[in-house]
C-alpha atoms as a PDB file:
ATOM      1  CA  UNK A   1      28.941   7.143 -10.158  1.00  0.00           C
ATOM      2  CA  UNK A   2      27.921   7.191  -6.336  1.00  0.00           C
ATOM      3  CA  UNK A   3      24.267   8.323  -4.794  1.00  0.00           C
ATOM      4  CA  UNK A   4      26.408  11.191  -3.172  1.00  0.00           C
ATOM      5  CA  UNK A   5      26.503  12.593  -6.752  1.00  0.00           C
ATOM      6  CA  UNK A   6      22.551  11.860  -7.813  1.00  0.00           C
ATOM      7  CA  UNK A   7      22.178  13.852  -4.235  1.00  0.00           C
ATOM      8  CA  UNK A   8      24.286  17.101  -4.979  1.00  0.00           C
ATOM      9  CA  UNK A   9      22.619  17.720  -8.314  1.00  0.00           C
ATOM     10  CA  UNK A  10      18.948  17.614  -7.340  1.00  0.00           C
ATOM     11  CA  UNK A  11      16.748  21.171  -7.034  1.00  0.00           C
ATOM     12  CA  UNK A  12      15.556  20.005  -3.763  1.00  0.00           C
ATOM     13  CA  UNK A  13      17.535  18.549  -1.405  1.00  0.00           C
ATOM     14  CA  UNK A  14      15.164  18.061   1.761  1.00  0.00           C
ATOM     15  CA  UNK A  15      12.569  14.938   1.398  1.00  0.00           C
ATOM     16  CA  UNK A  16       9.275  15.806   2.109  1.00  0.00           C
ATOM     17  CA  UNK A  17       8.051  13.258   4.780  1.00  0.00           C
ATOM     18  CA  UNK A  18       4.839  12.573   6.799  1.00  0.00           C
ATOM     19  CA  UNK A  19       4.224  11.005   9.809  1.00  0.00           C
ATOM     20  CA  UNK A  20       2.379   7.600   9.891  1.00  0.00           C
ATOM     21  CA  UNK A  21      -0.457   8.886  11.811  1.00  0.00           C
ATOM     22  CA  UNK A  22      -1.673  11.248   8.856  1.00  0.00           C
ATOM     23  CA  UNK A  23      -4.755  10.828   7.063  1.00  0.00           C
ATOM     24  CA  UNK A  24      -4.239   9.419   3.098  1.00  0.00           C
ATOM     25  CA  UNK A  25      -6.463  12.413   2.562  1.00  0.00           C
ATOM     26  CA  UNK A  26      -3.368  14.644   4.250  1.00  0.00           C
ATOM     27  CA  UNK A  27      -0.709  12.890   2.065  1.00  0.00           C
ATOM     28  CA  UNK A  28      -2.592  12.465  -1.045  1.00  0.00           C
ATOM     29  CA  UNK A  29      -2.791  16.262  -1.028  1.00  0.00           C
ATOM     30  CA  UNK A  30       0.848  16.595   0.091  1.00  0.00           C
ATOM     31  CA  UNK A  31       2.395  14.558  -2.945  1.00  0.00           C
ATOM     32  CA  UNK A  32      -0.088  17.123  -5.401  1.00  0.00           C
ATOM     33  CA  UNK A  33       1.222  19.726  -3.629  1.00  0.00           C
ATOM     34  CA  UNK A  34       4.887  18.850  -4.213  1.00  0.00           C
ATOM     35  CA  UNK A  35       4.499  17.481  -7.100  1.00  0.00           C
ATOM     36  CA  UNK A  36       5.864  13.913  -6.068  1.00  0.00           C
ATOM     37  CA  UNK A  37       5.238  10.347  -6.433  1.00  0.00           C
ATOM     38  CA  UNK A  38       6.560   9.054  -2.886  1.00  0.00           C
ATOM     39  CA  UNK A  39       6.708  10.450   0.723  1.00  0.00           C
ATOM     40  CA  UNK A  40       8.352   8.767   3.137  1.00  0.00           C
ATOM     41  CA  UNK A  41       7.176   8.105   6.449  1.00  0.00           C
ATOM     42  CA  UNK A  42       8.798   9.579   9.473  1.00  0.00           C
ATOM     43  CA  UNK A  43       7.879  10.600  12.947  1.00  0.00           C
ATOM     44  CA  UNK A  44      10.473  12.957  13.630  1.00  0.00           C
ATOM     45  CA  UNK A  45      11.433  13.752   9.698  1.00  0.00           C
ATOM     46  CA  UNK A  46      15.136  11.989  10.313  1.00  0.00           C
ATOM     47  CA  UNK A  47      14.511   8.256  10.784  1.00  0.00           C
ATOM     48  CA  UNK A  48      12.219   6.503   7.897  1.00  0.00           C
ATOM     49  CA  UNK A  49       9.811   4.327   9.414  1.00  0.00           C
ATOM     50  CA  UNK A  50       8.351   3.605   5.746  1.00  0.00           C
ATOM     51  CA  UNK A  51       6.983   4.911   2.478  1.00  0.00           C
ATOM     52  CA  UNK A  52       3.486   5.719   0.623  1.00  0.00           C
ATOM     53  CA  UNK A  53       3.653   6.032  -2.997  1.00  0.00           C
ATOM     54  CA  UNK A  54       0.787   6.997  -5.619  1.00  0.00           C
ATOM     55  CA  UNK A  55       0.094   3.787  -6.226  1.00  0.00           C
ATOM     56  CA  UNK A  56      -0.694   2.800  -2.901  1.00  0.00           C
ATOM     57  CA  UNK A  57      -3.424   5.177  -2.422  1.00  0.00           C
ATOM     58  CA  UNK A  58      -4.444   3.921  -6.018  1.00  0.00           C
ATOM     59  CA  UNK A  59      -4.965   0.740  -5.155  1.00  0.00           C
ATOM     60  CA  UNK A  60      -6.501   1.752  -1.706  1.00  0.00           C
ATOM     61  CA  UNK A  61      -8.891   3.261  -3.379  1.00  0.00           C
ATOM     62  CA  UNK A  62      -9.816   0.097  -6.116  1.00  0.00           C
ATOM     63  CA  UNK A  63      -9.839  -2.042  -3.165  1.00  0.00           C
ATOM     64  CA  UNK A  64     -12.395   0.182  -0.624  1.00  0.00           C
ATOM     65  CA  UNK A  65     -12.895   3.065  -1.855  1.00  0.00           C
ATOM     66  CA  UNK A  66     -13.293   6.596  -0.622  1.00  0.00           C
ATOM     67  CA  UNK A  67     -13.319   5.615   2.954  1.00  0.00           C
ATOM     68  CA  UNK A  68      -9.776   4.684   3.007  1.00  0.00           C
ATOM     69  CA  UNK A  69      -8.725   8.771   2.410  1.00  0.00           C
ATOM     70  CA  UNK A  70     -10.157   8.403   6.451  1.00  0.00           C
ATOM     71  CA  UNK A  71      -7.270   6.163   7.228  1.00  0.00           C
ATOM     72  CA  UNK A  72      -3.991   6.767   8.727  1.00  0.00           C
ATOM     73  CA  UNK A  73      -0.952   6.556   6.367  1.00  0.00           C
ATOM     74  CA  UNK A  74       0.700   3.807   9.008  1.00  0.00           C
ATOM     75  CA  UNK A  75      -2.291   1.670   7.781  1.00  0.00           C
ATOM     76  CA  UNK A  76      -0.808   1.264   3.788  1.00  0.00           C
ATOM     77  CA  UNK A  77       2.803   2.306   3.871  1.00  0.00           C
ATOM     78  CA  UNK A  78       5.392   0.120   3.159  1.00  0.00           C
ATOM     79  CA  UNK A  79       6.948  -0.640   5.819  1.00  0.00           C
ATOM     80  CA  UNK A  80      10.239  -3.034   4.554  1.00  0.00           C
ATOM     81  CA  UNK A  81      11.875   0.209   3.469  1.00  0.00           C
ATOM     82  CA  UNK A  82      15.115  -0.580   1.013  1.00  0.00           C
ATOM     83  CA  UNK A  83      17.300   1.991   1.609  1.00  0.00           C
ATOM     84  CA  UNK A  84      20.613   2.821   0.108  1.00  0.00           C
ATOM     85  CA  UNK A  85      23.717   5.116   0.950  1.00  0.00           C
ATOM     86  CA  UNK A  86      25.669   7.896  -0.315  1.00  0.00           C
ATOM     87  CA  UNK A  87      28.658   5.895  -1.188  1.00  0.00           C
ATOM     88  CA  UNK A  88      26.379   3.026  -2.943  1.00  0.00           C
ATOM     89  CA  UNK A  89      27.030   2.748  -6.855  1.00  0.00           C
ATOM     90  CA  UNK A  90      24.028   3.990  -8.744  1.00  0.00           C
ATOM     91  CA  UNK A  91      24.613   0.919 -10.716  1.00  0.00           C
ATOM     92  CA  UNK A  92      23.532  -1.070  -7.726  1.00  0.00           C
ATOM     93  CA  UNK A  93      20.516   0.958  -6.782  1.00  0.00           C
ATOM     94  CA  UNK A  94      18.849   0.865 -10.140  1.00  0.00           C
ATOM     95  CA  UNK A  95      19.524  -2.712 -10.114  1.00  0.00           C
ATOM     96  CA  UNK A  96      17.514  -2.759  -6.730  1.00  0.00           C
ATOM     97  CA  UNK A  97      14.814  -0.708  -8.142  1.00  0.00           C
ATOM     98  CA  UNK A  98      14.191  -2.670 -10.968  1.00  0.00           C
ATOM     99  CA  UNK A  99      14.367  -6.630  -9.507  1.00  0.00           C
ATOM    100  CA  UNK A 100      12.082  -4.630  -6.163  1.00  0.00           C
ATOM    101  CA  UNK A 101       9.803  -2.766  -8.728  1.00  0.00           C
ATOM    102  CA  UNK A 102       9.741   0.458  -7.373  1.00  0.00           C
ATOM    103  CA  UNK A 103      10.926   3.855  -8.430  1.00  0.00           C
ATOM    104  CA  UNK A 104      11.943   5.983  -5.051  1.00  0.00           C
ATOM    105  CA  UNK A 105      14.570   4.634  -2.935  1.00  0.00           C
ATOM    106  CA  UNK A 106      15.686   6.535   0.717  1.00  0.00           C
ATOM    107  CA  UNK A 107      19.123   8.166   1.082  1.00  0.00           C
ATOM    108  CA  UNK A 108      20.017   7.014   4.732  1.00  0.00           C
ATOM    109  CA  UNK A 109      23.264   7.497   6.493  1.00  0.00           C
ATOM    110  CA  UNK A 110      23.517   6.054  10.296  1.00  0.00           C
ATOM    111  CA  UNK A 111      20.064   5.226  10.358  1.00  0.00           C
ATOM    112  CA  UNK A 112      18.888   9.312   9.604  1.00  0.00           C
ATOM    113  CA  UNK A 113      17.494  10.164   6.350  1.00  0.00           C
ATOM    114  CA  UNK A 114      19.521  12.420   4.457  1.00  0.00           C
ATOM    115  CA  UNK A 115      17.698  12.438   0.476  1.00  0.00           C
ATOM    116  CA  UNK A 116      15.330   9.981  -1.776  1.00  0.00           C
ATOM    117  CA  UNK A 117      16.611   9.222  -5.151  1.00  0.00           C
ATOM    118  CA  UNK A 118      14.069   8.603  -7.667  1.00  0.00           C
ATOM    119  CA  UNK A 119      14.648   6.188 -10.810  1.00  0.00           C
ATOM    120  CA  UNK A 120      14.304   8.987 -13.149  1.00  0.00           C
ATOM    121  CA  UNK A 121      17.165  10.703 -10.960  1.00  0.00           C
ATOM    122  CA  UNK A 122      19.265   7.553 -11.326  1.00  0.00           C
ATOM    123  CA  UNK A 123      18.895   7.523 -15.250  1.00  0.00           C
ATOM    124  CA  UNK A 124      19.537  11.182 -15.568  1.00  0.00           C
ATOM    125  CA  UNK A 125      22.634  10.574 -14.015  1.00  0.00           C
ATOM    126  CA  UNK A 126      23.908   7.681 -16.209  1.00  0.00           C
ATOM    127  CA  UNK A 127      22.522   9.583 -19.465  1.00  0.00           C
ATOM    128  CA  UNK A 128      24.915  12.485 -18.369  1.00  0.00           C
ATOM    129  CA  UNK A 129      27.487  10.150 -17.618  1.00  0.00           C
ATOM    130  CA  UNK A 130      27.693   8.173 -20.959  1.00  0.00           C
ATOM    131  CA  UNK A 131      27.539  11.727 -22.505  1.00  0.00           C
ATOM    132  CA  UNK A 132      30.917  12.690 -20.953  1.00  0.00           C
ATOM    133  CA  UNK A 133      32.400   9.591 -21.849  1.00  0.00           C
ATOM    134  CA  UNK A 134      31.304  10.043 -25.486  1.00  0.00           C
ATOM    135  CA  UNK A 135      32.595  13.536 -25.680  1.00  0.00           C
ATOM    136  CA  UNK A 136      35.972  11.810 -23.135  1.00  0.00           C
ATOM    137  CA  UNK A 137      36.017   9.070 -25.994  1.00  0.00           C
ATOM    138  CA  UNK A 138      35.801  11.505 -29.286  1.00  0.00           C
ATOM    139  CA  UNK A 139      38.216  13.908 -28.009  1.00  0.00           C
ATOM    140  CA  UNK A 140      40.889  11.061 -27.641  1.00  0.00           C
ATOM    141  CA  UNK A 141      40.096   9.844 -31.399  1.00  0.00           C
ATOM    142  CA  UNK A 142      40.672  13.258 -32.839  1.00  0.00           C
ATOM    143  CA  UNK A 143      43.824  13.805 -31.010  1.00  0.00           C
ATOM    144  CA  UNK A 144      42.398  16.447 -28.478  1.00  0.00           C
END
């Protein structure tokens, strides 16, 4: 199965980004409002410059407290994005997700960002694919 696939099947197919001179205070309140774990940092919404997750804030937070909400998100991002492409076997990006321990990888084509995959997205997919080769696989040992 190829990213392409992961991509066509999600609700929502724009990524919400941010740019990297936000406040954490700005994209801690966009990723409640959305309902997401990761936004990815962009100046012009088409070429990822990085990525903020959660846990960054989190540990922000552990590390200096409130103050850091004041900060700009360019100041905790990650900024050694690993990216992936449509035509990249979800096989391969799960295995990059789990050796890179993270769980949101960007969809970029020609250096634009065109969709973020998340690891629940990824084993969603390969659940649904097993379950057509199981029904594939029964139908061929009953004859149908």
């Amino acid at each position: 199965m190829l990213v392409q696939s992961i991509l066509k099947s999600k609700d929502v197919a724009e990524v919400v980004t941010i740019g990297p001179d936000a406040t954490i205070e700005a994209a801690a309140k966009l990723l409640s409002l959305h309902g997401i774990g990761t936004v990815v940092v962009s100046s012009d919404k088409k070429q990822p410059l990085g990525i903020l997750s959660e846990r960054d804030i989190v540990r922000q937070l552990a590390k200096t407290g409130s103050v850091c909400l004041e900060h700009t998100v360019d100041a905790y991002m990650t900024r050694e994005l690993v990216t992936c492409g449509q035509e990249n076997n979800v096989q391969e990006v799960l295995t990059k997700m789990t050796e890179g321990r993270f769980r949101h990888m960007p969809v970029v084509e020609n250096g634009v960002l065109v969709g973020i995959i998340s690891l629940g997205d990824v084993v969603k997919a390969q659940l649904a694919e097993m379950a057509m080769e199981k029904t594939a696989l029964e139908g061929m040992i009953m004859g149908h």
